[in-house]
C-alpha atoms as a PDB file:
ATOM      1  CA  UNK A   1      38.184  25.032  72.772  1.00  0.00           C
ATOM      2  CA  UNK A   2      35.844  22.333  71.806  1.00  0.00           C
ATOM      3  CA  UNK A   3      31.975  22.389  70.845  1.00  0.00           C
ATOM      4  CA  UNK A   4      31.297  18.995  71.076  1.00  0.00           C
ATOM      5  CA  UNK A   5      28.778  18.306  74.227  1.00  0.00           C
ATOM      6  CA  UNK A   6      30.206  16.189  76.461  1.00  0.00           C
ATOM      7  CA  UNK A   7      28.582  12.486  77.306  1.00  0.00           C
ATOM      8  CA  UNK A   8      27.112  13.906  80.026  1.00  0.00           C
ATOM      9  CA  UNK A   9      25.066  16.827  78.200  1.00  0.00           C
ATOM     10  CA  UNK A  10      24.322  14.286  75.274  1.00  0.00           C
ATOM     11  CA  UNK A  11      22.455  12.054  78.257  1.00  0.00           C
ATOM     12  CA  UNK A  12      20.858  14.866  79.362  1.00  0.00           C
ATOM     13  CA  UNK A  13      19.846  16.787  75.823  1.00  0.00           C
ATOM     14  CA  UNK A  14      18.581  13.144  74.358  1.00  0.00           C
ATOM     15  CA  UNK A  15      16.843  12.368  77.864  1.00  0.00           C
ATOM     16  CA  UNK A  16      14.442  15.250  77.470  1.00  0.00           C
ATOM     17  CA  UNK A  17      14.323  14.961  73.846  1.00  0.00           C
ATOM     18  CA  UNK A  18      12.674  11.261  73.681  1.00  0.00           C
ATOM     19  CA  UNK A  19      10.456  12.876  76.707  1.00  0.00           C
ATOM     20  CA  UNK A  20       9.252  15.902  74.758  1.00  0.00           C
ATOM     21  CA  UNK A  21       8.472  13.514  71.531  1.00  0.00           C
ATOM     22  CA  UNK A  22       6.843  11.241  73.315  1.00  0.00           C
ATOM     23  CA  UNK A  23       5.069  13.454  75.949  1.00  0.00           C
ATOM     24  CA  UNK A  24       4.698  16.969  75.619  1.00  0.00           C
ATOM     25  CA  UNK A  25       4.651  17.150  71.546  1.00  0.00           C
ATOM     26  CA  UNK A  26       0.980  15.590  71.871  1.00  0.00           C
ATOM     27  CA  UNK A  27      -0.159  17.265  73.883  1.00  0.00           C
ATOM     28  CA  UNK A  28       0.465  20.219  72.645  1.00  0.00           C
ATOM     29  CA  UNK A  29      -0.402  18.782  69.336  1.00  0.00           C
ATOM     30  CA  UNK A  30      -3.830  18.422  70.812  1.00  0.00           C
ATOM     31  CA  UNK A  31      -3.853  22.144  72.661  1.00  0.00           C
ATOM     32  CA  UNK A  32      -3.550  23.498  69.396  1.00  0.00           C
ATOM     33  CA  UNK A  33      -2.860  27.357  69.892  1.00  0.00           C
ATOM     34  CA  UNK A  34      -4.917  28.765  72.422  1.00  0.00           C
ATOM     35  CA  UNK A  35      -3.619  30.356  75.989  1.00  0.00           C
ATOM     36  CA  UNK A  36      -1.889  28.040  78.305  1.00  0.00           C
ATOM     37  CA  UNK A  37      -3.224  28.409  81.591  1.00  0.00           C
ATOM     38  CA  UNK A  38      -1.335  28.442  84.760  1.00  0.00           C
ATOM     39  CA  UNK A  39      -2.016  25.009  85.707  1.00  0.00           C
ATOM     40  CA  UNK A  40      -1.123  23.050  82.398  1.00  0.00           C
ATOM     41  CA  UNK A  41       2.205  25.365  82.549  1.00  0.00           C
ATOM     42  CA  UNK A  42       2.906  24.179  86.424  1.00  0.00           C
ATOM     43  CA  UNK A  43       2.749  20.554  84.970  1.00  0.00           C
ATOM     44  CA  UNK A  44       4.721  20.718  81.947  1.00  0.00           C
ATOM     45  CA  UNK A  45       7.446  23.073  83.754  1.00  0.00           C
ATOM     46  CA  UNK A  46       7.417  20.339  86.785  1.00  0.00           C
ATOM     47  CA  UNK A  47       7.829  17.507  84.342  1.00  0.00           C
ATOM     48  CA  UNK A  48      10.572  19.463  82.534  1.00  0.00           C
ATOM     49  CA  UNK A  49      12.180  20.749  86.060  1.00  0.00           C
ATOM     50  CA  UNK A  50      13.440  17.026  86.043  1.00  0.00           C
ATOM     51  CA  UNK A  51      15.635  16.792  83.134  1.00  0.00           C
ATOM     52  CA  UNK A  52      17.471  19.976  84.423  1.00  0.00           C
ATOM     53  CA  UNK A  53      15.105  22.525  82.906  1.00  0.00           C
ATOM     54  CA  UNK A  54      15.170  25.888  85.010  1.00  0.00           C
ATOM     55  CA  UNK A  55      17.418  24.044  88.250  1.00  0.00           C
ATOM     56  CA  UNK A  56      20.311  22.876  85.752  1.00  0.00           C
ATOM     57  CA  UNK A  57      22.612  25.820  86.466  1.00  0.00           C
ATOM     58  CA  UNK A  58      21.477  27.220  89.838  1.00  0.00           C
ATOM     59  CA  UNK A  59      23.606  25.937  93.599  1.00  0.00           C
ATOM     60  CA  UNK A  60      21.905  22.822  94.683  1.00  0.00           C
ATOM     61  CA  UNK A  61      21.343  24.355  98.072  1.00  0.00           C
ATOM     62  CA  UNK A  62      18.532  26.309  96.297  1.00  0.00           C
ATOM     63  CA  UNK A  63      17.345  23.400  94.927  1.00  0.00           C
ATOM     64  CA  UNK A  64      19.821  22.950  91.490  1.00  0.00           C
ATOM     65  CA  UNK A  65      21.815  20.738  89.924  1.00  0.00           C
ATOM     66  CA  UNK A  66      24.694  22.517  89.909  1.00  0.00           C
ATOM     67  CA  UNK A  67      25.399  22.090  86.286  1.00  0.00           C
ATOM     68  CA  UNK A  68      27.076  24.647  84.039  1.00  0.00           C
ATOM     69  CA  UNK A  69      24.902  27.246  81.832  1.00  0.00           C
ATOM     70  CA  UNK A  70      26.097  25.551  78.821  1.00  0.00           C
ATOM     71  CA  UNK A  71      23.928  22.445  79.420  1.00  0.00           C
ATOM     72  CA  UNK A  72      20.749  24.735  80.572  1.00  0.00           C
ATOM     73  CA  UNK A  73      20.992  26.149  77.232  1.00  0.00           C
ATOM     74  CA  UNK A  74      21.106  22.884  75.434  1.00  0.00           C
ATOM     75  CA  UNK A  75      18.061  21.792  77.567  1.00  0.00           C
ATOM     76  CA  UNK A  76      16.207  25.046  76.816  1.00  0.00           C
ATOM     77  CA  UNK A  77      17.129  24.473  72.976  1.00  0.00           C
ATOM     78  CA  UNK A  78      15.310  21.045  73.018  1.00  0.00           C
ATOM     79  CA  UNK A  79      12.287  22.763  74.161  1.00  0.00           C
ATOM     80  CA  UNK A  80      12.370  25.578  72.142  1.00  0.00           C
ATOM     81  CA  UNK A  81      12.200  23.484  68.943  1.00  0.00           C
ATOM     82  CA  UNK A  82       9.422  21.456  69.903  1.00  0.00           C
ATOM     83  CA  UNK A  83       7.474  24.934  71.472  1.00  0.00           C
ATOM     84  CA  UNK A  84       8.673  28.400  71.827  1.00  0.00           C
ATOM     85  CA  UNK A  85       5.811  29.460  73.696  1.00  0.00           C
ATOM     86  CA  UNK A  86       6.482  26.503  76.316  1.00  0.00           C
ATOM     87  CA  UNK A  87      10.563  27.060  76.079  1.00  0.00           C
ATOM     88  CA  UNK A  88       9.792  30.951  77.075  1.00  0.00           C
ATOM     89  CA  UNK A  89       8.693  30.972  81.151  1.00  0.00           C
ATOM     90  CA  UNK A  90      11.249  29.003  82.262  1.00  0.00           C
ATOM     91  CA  UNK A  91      14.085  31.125  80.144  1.00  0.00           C
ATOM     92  CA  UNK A  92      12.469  33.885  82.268  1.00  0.00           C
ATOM     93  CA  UNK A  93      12.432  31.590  85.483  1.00  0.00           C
ATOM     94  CA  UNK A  94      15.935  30.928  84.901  1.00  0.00           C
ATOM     95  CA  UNK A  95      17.117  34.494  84.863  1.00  0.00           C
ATOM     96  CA  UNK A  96      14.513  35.652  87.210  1.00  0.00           C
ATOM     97  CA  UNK A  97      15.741  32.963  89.965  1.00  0.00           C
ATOM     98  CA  UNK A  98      19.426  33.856  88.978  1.00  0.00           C
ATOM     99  CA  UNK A  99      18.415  37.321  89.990  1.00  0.00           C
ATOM    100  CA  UNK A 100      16.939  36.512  93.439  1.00  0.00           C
ATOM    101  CA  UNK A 101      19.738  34.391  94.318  1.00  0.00           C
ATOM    102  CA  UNK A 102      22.575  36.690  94.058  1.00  0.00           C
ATOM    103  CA  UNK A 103      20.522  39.886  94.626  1.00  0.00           C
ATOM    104  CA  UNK A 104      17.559  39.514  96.596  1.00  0.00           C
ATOM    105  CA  UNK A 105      16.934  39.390 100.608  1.00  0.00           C
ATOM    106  CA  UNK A 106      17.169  35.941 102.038  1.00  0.00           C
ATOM    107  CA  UNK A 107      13.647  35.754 103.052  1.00  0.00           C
ATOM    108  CA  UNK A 108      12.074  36.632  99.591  1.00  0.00           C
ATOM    109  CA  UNK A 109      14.823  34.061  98.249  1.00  0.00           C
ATOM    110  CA  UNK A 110      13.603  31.525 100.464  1.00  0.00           C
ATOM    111  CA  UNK A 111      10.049  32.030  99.433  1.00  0.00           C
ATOM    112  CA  UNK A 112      10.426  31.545  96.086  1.00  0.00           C
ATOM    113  CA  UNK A 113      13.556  30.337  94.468  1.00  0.00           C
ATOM    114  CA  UNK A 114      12.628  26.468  95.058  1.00  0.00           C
ATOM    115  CA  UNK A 115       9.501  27.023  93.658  1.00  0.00           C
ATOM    116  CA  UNK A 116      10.679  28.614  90.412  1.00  0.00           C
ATOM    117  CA  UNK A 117      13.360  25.667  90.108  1.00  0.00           C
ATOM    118  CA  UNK A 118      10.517  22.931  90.760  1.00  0.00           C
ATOM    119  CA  UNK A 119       8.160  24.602  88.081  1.00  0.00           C
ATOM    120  CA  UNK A 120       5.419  25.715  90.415  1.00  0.00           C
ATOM    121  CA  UNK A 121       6.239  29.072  90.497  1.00  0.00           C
ATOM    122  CA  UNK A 122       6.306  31.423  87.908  1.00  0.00           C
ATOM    123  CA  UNK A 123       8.266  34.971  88.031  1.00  0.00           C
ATOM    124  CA  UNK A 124       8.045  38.237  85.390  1.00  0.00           C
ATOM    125  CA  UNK A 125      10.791  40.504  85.527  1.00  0.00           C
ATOM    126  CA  UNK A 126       9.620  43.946  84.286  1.00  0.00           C
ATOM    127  CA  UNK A 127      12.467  46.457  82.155  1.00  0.00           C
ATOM    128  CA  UNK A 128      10.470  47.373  78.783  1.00  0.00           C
ATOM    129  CA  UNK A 129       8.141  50.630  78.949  1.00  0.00           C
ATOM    130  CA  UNK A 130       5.796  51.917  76.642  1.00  0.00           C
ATOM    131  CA  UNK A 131       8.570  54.333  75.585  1.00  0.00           C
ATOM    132  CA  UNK A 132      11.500  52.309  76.973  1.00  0.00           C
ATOM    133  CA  UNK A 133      13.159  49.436  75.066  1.00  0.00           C
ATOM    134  CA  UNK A 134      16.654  48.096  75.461  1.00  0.00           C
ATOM    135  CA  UNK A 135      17.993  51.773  77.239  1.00  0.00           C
ATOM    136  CA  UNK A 136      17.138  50.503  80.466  1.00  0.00           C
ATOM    137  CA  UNK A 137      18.750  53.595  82.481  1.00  0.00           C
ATOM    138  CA  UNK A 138      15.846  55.566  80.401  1.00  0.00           C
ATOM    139  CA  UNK A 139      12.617  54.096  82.768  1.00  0.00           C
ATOM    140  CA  UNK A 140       9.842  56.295  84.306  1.00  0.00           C
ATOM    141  CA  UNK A 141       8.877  53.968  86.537  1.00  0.00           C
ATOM    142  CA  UNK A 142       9.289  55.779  90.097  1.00  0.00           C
ATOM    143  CA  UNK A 143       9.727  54.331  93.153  1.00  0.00           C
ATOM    144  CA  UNK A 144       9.241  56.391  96.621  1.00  0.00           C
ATOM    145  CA  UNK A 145       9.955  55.426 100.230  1.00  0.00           C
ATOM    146  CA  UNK A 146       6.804  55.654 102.823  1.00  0.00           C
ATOM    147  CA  UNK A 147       7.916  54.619 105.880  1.00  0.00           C
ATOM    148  CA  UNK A 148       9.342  51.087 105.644  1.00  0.00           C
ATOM    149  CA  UNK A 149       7.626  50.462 102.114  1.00  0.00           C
ATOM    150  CA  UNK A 150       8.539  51.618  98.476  1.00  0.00           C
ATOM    151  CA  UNK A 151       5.662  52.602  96.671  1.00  0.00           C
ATOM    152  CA  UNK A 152       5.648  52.424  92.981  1.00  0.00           C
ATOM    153  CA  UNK A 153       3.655  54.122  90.030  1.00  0.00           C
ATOM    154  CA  UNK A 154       4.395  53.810  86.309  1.00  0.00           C
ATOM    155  CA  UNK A 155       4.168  50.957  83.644  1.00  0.00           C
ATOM    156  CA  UNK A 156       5.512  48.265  81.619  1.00  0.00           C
ATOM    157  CA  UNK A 157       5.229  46.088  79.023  1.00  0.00           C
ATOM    158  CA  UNK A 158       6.324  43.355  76.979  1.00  0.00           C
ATOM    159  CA  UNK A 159       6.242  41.421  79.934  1.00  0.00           C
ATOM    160  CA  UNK A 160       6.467  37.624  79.930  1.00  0.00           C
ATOM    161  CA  UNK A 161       4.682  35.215  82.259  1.00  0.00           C
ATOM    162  CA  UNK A 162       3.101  38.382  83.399  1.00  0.00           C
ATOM    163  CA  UNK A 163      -0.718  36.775  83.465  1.00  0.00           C
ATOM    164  CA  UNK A 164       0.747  33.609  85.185  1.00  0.00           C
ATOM    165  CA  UNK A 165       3.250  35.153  87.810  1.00  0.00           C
ATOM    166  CA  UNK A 166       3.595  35.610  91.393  1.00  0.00           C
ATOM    167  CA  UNK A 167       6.315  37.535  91.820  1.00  0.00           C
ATOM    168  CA  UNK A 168       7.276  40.340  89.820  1.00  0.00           C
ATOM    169  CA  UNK A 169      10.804  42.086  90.063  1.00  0.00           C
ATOM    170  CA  UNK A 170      10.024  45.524  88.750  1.00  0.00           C
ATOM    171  CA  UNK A 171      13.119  47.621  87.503  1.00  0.00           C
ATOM    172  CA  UNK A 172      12.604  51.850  88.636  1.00  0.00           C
ATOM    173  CA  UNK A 173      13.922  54.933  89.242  1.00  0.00           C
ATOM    174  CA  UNK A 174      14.608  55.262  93.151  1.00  0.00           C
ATOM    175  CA  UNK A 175      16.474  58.847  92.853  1.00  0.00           C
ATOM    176  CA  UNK A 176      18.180  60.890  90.512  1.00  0.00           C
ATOM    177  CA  UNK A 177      20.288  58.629  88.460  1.00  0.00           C
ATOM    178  CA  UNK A 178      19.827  55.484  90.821  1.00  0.00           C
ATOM    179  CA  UNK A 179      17.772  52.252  89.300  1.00  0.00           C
ATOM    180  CA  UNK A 180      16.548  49.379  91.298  1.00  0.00           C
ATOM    181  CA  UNK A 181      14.933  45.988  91.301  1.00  0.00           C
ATOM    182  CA  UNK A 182      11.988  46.174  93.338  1.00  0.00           C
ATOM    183  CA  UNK A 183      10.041  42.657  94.090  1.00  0.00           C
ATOM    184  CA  UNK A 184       6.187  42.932  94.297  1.00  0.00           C
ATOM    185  CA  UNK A 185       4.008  39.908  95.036  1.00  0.00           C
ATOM    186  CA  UNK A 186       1.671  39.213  92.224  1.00  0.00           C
ATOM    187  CA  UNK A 187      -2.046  40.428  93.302  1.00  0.00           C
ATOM    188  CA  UNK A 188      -1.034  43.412  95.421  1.00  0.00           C
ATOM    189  CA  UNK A 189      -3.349  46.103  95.211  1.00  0.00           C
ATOM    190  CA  UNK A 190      -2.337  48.980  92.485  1.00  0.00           C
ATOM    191  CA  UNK A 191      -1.180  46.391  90.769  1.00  0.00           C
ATOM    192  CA  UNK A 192      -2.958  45.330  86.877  1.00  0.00           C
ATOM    193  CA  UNK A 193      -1.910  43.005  84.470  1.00  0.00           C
ATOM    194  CA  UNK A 194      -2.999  42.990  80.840  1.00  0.00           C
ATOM    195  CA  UNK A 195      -2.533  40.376  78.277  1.00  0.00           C
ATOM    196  CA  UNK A 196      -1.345  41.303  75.398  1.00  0.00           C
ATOM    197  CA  UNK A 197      -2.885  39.604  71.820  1.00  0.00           C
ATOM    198  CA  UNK A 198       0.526  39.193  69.085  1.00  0.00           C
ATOM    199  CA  UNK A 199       0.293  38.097  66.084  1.00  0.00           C
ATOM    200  CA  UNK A 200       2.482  35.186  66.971  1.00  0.00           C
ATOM    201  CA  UNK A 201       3.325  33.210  70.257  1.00  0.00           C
ATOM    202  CA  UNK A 202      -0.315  33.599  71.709  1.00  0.00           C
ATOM    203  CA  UNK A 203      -0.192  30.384  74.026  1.00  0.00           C
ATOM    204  CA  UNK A 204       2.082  32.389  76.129  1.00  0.00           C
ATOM    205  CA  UNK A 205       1.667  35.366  78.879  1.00  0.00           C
ATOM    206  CA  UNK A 206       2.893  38.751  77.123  1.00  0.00           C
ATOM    207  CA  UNK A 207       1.499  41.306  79.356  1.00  0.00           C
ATOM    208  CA  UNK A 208       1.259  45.020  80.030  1.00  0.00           C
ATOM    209  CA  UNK A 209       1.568  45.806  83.851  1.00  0.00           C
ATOM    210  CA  UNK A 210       0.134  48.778  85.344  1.00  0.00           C
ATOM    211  CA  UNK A 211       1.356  50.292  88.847  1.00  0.00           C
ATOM    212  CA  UNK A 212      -0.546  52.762  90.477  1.00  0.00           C
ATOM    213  CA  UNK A 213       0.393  53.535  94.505  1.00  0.00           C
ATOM    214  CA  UNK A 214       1.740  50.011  94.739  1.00  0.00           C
ATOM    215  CA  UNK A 215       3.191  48.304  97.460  1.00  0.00           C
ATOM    216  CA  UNK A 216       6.706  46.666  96.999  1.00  0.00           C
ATOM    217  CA  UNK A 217       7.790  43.297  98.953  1.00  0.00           C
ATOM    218  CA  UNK A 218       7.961  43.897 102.778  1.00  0.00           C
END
């Protein structure tokens, strides 16, 4: 097996690199280390989006490249040492897309996989609880059919891009034993988000997310 990238991911990696030194590192230079709102995040993401960051390893029929996880992650790394706050949403977008694609109905994919790929769209994926870490099959999160809708109460937290999302894929107990991903439009009602202050990695969204009689996805 060999490590060495291939000419193709050394195009790629020292694209975006001479693009973060000579675009984004000022900037951020300049933002110093106060919350990145929504907006400046949709315009660095979209500017990233086309080197490959996000799309690189997702069909192009959602709107990827196509290309293999190996090169995402050589992307993400270029990112990551100029900013780890900047390099974190689109990890999540990444895996949150990856998740719609091969798991979620096809309208809800066709709402908002493109945009997650194209950096407009942001997603949060929601595991951690207050008492919940890494044992995900211990959640309290419930959620309870009414009719044709799931309605959930609980909470979670640790959640990135939580302040800046608009969808949320909310991991809960649907019966005794059984655990689902439920997707929830950001702003439906029951729904609060919280940002959380750290000590580190303040520009951005860690949140806590509150669900109380909330709606899931129609």
């Amino acid at each position: 097996m060999s490590f060495l990238m291939t000419e193709e991911q050394k195009m790629a990696t020292e694209g975006l690199r001479k693009f973060l030194n000579k675009e984004i590192k000022p900037q951020l230079e300049a933002h110093g280390e106060g919350h990145f709102s929504k907006e400046q995040l949709q315009g660095r993401h979209q500017s990233l989006a086309e080197f490959g960051l996000v799309c690189a390893p997702h069909p192009e029929e959602f709107g990827g490249l196509g290309m293999d996880w190996v090169t995402h992650l050589l992307l993400w790394e270029e990112v990551a040492v100029v900013s780890l706050d900047l390099a974190m949403p689109p990890l999540i977008n990444v895996v949150g897309a990856d998740l719609l694609i091969n798991n979620a109905p096809e309208h809800i994919r066709d709402e908002y996989v493109p945009g997650l790929l194209s950096g407009e769209k942001f997603i949060a994926v929601g595991i951690s609880e207050p008492d919940v870490g890494s044992d995900v099959a211990a959640v309290k999160t419930r959620a309870v059919r009414d009719g044709n809708d799931w309605v959930l109460n609980g909470e979670k937290t640790w959640i990135s891009n939580g302040e800046h999302m608009d969808l949320f894929v909310c991991t809960c107990k649907t019966g005794e034993g059984e655990l689902t991903h439920i997707a929830i439009p950001a702003g439906t009602p029951g729904m609060e988000v919280r940002g959380i202050p750290k000590m580190a990695l303040n520009s951005q969204s860690t949140s806590q997310i509150f669900l109380a009689d909330a709606c899931a996805y129609r």
